[in-house]
PDB file of N, CA and C in Angstrom:
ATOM      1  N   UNK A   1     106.311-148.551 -64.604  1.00  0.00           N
ATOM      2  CA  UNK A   1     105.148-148.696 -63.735  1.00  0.00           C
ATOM      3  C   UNK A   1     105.385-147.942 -62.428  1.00  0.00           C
ATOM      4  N   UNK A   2     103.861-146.886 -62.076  1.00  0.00           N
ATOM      5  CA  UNK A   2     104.748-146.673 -60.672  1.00  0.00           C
ATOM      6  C   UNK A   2     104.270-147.402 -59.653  1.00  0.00           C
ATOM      7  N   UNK A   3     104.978-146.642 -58.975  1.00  0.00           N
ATOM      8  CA  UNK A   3     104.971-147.931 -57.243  1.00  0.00           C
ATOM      9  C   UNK A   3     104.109-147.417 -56.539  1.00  0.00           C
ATOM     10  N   UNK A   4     103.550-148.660 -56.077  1.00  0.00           N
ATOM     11  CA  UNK A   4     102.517-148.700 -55.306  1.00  0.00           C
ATOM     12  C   UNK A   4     102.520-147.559 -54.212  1.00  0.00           C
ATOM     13  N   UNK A   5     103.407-147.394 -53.422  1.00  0.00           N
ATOM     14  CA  UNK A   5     103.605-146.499 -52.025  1.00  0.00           C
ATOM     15  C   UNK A   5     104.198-145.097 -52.601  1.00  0.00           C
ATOM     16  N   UNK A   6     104.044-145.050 -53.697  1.00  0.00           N
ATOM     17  CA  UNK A   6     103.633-143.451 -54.439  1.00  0.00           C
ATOM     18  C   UNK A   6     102.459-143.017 -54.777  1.00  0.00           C
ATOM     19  N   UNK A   7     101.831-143.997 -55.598  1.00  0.00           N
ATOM     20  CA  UNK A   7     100.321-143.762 -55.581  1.00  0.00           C
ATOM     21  C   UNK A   7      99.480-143.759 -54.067  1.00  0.00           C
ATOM     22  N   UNK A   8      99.647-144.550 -53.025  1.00  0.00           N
ATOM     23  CA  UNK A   8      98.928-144.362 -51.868  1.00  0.00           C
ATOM     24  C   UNK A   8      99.466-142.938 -51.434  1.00  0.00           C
ATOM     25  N   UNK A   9     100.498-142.796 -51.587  1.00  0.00           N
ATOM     26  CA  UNK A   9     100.762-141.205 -50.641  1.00  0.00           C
ATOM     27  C   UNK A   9     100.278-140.217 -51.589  1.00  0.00           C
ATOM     28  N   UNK A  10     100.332-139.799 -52.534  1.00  0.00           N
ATOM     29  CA  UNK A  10      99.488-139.300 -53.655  1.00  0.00           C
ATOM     30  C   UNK A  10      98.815-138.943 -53.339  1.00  0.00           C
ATOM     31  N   UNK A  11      97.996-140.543 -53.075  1.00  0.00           N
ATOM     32  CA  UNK A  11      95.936-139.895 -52.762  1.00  0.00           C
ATOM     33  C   UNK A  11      96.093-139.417 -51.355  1.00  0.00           C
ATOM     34  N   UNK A  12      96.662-140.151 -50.584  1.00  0.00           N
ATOM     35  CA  UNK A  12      96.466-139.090 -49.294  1.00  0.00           C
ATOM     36  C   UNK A  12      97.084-137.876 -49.111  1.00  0.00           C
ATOM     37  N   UNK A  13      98.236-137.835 -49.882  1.00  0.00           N
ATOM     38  CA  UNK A  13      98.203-135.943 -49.643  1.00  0.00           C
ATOM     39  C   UNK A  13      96.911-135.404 -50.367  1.00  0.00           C
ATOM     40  N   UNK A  14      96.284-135.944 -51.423  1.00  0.00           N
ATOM     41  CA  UNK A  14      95.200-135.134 -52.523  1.00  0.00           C
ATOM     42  C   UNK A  14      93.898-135.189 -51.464  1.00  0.00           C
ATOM     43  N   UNK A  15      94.042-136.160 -51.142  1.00  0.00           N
ATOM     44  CA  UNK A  15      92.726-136.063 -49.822  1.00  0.00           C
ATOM     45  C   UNK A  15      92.926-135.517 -48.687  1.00  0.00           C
ATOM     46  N   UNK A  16      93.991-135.622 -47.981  1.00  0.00           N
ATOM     47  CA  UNK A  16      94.174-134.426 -47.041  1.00  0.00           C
ATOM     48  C   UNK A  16      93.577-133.048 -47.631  1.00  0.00           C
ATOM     49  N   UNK A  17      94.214-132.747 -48.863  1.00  0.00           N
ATOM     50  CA  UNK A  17      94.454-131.175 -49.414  1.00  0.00           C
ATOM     51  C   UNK A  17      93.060-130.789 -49.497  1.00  0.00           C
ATOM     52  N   UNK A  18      92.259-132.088 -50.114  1.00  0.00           N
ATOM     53  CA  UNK A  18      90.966-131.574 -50.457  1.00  0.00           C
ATOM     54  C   UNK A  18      89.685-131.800 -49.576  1.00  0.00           C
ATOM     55  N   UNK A  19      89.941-132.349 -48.345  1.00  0.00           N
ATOM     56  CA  UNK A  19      89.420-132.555 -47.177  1.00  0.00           C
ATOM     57  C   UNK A  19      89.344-130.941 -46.529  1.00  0.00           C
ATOM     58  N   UNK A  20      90.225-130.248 -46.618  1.00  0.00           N
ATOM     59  CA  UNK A  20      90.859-129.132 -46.095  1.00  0.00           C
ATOM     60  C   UNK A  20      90.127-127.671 -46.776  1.00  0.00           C
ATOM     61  N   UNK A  21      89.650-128.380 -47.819  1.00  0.00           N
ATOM     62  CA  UNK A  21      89.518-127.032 -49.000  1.00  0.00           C
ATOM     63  C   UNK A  21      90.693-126.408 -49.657  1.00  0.00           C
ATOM     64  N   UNK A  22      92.190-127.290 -50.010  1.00  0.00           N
ATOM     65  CA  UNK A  22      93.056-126.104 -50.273  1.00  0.00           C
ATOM     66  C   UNK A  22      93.308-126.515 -51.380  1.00  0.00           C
ATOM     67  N   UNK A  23      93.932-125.745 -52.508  1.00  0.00           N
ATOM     68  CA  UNK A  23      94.097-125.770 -53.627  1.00  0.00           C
ATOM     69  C   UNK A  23      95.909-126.584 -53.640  1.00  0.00           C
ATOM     70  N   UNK A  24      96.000-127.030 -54.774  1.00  0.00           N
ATOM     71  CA  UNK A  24      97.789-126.741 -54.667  1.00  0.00           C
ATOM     72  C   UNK A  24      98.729-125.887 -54.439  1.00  0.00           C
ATOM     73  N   UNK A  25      97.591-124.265 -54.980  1.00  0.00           N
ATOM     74  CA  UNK A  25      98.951-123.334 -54.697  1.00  0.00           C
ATOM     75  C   UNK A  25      99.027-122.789 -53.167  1.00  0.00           C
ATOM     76  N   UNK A  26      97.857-123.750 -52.337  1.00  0.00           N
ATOM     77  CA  UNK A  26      97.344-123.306 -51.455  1.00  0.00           C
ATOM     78  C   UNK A  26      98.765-124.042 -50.357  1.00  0.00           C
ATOM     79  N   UNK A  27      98.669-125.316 -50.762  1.00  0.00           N
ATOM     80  CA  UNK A  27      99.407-125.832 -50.492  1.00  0.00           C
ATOM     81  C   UNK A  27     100.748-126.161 -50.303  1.00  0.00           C
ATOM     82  N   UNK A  28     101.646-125.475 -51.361  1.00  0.00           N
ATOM     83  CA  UNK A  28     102.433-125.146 -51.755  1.00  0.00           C
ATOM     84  C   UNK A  28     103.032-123.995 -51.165  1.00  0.00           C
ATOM     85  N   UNK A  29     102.155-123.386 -50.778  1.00  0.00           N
ATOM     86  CA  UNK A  29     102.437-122.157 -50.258  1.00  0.00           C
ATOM     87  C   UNK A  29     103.065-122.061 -48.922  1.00  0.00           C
ATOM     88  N   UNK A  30     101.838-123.688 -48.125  1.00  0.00           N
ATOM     89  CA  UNK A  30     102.208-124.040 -46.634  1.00  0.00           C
ATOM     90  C   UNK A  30     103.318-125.055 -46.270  1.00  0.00           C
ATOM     91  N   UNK A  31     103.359-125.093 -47.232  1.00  0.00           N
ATOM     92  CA  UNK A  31     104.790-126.533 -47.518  1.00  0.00           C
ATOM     93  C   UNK A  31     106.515-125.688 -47.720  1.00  0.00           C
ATOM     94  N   UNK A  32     105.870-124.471 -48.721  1.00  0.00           N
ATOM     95  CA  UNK A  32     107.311-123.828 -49.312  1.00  0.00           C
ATOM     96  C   UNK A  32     107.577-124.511 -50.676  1.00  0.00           C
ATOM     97  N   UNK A  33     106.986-125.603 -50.814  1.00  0.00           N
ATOM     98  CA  UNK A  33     107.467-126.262 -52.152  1.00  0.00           C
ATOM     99  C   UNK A  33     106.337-125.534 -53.135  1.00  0.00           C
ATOM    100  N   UNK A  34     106.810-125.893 -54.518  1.00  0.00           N
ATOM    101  CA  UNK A  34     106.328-125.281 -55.874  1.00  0.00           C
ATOM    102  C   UNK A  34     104.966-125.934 -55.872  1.00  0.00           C
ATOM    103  N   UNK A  35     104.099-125.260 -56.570  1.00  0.00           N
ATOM    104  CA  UNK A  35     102.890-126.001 -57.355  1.00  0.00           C
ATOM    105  C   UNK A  35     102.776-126.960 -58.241  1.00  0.00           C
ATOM    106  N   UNK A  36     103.837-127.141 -58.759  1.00  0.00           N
ATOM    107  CA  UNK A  36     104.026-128.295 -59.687  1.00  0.00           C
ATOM    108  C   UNK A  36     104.380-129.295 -59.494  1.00  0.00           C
ATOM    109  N   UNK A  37     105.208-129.443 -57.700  1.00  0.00           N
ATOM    110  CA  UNK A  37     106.004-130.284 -57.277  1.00  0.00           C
ATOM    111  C   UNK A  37     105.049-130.785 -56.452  1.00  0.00           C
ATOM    112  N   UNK A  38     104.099-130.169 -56.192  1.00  0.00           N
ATOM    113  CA  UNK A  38     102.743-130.667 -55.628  1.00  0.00           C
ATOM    114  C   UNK A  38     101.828-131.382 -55.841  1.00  0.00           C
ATOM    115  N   UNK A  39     101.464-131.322 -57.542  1.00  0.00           N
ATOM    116  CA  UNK A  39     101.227-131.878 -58.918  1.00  0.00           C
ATOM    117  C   UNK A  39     101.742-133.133 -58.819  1.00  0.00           C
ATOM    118  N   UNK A  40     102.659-133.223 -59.018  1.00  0.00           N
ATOM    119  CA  UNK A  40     103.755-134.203 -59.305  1.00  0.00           C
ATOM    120  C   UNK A  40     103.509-135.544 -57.931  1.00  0.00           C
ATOM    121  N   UNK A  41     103.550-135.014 -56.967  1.00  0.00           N
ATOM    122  CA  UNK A  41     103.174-136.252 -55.907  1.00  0.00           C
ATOM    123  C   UNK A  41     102.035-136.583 -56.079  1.00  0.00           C
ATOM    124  N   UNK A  42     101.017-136.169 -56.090  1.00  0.00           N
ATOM    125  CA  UNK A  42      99.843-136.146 -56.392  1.00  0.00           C
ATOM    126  C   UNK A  42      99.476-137.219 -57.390  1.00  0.00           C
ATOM    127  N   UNK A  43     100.523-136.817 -58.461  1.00  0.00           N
ATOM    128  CA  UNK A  43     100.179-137.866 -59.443  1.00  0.00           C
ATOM    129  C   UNK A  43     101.392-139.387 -59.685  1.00  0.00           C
ATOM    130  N   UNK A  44     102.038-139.448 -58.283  1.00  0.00           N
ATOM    131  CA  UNK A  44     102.705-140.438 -58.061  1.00  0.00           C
ATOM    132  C   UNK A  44     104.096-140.385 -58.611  1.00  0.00           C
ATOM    133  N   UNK A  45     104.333-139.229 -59.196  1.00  0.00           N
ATOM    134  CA  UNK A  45     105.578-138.747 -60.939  1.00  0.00           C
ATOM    135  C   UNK A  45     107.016-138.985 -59.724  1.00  0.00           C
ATOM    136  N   UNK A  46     106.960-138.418 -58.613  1.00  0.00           N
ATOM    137  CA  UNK A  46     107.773-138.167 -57.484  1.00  0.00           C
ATOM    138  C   UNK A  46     108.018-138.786 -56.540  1.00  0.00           C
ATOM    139  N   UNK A  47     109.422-139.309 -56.142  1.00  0.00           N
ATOM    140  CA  UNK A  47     109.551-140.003 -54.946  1.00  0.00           C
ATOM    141  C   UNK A  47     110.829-138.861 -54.395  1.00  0.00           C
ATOM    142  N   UNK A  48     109.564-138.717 -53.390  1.00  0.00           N
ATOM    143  CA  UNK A  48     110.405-137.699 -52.429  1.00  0.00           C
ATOM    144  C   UNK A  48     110.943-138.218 -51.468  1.00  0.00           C
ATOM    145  N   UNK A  49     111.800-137.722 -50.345  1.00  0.00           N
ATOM    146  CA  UNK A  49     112.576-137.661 -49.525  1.00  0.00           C
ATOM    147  C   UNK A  49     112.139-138.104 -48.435  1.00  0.00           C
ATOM    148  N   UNK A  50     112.190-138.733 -47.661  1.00  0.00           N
ATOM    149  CA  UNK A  50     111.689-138.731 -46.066  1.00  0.00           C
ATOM    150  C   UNK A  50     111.941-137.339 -45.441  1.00  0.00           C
ATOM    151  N   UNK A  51     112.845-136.074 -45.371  1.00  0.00           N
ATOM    152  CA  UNK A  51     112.448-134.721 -45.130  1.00  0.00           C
ATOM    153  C   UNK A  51     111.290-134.458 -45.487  1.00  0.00           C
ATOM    154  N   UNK A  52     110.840-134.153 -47.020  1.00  0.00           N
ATOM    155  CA  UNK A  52     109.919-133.547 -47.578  1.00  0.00           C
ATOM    156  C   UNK A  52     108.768-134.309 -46.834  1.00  0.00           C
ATOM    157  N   UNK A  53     108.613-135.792 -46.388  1.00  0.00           N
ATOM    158  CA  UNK A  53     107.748-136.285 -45.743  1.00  0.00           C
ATOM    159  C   UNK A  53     106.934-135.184 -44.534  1.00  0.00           C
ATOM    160  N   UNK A  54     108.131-135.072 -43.517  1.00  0.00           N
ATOM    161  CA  UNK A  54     108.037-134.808 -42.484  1.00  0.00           C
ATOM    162  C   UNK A  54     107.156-133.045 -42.724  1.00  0.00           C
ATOM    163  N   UNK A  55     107.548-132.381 -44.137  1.00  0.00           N
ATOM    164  CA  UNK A  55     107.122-130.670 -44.115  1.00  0.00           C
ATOM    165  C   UNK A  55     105.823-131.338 -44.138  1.00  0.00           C
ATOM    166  N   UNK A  56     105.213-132.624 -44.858  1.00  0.00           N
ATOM    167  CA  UNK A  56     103.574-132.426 -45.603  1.00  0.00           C
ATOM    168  C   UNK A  56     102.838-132.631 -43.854  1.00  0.00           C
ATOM    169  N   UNK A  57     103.573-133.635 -43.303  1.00  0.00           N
ATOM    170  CA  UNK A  57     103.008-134.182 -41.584  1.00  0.00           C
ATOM    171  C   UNK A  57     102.936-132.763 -40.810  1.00  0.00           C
ATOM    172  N   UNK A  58     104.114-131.645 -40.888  1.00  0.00           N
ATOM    173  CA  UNK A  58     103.230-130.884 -40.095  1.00  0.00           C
ATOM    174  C   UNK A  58     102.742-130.051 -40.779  1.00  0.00           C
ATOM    175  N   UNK A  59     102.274-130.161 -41.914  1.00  0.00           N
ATOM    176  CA  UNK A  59     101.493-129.143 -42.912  1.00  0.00           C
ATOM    177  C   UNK A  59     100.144-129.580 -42.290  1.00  0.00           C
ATOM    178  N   UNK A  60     100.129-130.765 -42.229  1.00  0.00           N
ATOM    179  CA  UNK A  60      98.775-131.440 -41.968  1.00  0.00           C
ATOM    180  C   UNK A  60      98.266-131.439 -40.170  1.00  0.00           C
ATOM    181  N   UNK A  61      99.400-131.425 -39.816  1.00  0.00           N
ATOM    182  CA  UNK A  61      99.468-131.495 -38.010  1.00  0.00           C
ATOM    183  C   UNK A  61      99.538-132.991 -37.656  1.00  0.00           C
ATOM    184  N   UNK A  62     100.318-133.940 -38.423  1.00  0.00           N
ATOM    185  CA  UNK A  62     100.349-134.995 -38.205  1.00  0.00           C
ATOM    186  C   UNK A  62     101.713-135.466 -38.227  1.00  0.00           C
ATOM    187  N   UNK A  63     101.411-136.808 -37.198  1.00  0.00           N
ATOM    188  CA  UNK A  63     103.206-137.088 -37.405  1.00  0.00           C
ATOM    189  C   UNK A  63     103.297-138.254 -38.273  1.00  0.00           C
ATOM    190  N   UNK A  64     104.280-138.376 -38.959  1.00  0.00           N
ATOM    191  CA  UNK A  64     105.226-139.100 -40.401  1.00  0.00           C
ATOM    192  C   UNK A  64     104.199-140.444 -39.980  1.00  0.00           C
ATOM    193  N   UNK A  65     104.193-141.529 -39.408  1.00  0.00           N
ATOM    194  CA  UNK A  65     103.814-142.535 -38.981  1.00  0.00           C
ATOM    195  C   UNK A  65     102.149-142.082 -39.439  1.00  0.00           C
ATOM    196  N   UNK A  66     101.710-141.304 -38.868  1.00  0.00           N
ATOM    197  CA  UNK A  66      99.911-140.977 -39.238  1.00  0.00           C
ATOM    198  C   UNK A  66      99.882-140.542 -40.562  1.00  0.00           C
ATOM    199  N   UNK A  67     100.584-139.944 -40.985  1.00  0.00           N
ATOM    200  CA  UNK A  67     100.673-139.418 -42.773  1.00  0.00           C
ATOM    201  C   UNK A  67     100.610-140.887 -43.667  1.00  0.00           C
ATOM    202  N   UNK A  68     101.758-141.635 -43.330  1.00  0.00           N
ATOM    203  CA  UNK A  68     102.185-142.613 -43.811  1.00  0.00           C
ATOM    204  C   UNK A  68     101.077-144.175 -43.668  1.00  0.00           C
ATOM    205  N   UNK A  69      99.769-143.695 -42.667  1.00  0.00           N
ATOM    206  CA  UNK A  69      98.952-145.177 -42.686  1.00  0.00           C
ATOM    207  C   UNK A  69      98.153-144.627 -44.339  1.00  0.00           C
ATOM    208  N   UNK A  70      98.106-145.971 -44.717  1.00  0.00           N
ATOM    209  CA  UNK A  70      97.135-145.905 -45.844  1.00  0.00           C
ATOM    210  C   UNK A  70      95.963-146.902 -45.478  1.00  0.00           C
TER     211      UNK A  70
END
């Protein structure tokens, strides 16, 4: 089963991304990380790092704490 605080960050990176107009590879691109690894949070598959946190916060122009309200 996955965890709950994968699926919430999920949708809010997918809603950030698509709030924005950007695609994954769009995204991916502004992150440095892969398209698939983009995929992958998205669909909760991934529990990333508190680093990787911090690339999506200023991908977004937000800090870790504002990324992180659901």
């Amino acid at each position: 089963m996955k965890k709950e605080i994968l699926l919430k960050f999920g949708n809010k990176i997918k809603d950030l991304r698509s709030k924005r107009e950007w695609s994954q590879e769009l995204l991916a691109e502004k992150t440095g990380f892969h398209r698939t690894y983009i995929g992958m949070i998205e669909r909760a598959e991934r529990n990333l790092s508190l680093t990787n946190v911090e690339v999506f916060a200023k991908t977004f122009d937000m800090t870790i704490s504002e990324l992180l309200k659901f």
